[in-house]
Protein backbone atom coordinates (compact mmCIF):
# COMPACT_ATOMS: atom_id res chain seq x y z
CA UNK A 1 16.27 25.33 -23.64
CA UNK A 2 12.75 26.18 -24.72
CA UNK A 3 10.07 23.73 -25.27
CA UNK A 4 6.95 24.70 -26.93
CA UNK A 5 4.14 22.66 -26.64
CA UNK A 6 1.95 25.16 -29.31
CA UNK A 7 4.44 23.58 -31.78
CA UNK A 8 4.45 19.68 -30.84
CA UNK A 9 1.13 17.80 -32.65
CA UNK A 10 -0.93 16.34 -30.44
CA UNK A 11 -1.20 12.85 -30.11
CA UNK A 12 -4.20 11.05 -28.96
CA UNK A 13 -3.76 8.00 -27.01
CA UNK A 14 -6.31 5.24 -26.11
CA UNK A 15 -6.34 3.15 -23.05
CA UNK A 16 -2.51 4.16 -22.13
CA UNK A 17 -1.38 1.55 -20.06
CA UNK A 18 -4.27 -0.38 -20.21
CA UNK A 19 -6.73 2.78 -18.79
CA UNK A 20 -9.62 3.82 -19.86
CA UNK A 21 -11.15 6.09 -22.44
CA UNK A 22 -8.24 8.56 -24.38
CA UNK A 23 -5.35 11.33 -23.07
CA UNK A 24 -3.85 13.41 -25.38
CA UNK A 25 -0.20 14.60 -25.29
CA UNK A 26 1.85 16.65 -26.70
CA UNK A 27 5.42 15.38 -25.73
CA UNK A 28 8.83 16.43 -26.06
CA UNK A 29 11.53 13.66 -25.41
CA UNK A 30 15.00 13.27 -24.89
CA UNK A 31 17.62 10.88 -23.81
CA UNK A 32 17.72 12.60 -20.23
CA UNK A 33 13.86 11.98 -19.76
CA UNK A 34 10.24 13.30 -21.38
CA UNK A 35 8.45 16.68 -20.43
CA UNK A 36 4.62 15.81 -21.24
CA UNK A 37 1.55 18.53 -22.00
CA UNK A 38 -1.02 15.76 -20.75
CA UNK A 39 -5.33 15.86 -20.79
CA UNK A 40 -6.71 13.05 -19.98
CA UNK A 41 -10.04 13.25 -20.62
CA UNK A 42 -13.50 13.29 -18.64
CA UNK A 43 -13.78 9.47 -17.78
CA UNK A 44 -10.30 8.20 -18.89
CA UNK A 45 -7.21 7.06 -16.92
CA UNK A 46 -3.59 6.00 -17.09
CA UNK A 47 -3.58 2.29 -15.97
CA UNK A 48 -1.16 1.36 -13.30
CA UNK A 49 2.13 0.76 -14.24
CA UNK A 50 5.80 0.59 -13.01
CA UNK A 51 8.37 3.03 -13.29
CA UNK A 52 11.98 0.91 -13.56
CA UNK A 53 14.26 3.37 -14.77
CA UNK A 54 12.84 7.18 -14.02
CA UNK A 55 11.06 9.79 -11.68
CA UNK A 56 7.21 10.65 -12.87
CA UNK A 57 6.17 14.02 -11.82
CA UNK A 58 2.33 15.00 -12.68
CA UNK A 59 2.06 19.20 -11.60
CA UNK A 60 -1.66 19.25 -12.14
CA UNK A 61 -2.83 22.66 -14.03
CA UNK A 62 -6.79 21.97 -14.09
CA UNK A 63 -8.54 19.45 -13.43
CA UNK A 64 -9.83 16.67 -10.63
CA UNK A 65 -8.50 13.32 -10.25
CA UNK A 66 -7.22 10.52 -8.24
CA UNK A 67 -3.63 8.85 -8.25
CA UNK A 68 -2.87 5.50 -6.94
CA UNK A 69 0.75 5.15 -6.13
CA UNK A 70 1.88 1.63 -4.90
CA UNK A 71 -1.72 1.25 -3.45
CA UNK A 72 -1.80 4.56 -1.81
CA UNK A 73 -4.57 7.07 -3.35
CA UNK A 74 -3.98 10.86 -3.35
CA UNK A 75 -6.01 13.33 -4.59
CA UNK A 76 -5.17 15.47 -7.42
CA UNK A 77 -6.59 19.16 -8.34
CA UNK A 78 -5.34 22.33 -9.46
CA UNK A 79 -1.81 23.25 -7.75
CA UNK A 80 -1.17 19.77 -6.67
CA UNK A 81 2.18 17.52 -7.56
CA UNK A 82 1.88 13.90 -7.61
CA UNK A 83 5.40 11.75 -8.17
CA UNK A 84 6.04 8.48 -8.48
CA UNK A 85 9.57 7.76 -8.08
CA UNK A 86 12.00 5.12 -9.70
CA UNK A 87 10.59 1.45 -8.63
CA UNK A 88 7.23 2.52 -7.79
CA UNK A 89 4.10 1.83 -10.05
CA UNK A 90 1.37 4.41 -9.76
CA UNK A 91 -2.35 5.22 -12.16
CA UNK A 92 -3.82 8.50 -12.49
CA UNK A 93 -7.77 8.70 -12.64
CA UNK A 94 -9.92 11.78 -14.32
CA UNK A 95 -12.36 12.19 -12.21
CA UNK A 96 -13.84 15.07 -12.94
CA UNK A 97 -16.48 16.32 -15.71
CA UNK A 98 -13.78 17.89 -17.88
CA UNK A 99 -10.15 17.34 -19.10
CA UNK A 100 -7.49 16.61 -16.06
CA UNK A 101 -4.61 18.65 -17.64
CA UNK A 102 -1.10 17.82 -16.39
CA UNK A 103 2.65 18.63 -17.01
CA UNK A 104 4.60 15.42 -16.90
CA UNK A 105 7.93 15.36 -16.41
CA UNK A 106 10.03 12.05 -16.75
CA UNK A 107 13.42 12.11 -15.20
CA UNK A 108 15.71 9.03 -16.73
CA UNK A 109 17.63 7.79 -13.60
């Protein structure tokens, strides 16, 4: 399977999860889970939130940032892989000058 993210409109997103400032994403989804083209942008962030039912993995392609995953912070730049797995609740911080670009990948579980 192919997924082409030049091809999915862009959706922009305000305060996602209760975060701050706007992400935008272009998303494919499926019953099996969602594979996410993700900027958030200079001074937003994904609030933190809980993950009941699926895997979050955030391979970061540009970008600086911070995630907080059950309390713990990591740091996040170019090259770097943060996941949050089933039952944990994590938020991901720009924290940078410029867009913190992701690919998200949502595994249903």
């Amino acid at each position: 399977m192919l997924i082409d993210f030049n091809k999915i409109k862009e959706k922009t997103v305000p305060g996602m999860n209760g975060g701050t400032g706007n992400m935008s994403a272009r998303m494919f989804m499926d019953e099996h889970g969602k594979v996410i083209y993700t900027k958030i942008h200079s001074g937003g962030s994904i609030g933190v939130h809980k993950h009941e039912t699926s895997d979050d993995i955030n391979y970061v392609i540009s970008g600086e940032g911070k995630a907080v995953c059950n309390g713990k912070e990591e740091l996040l730049r170019a090259g770097t892989c943060h996941i949050c797995k089933k039952g944990s609740e994590h938020g991901i911080i720009n924290t940078g000058g410029e867009d913190l670009v992701l690919i998200t990948i949502v595994v249903e579980r």
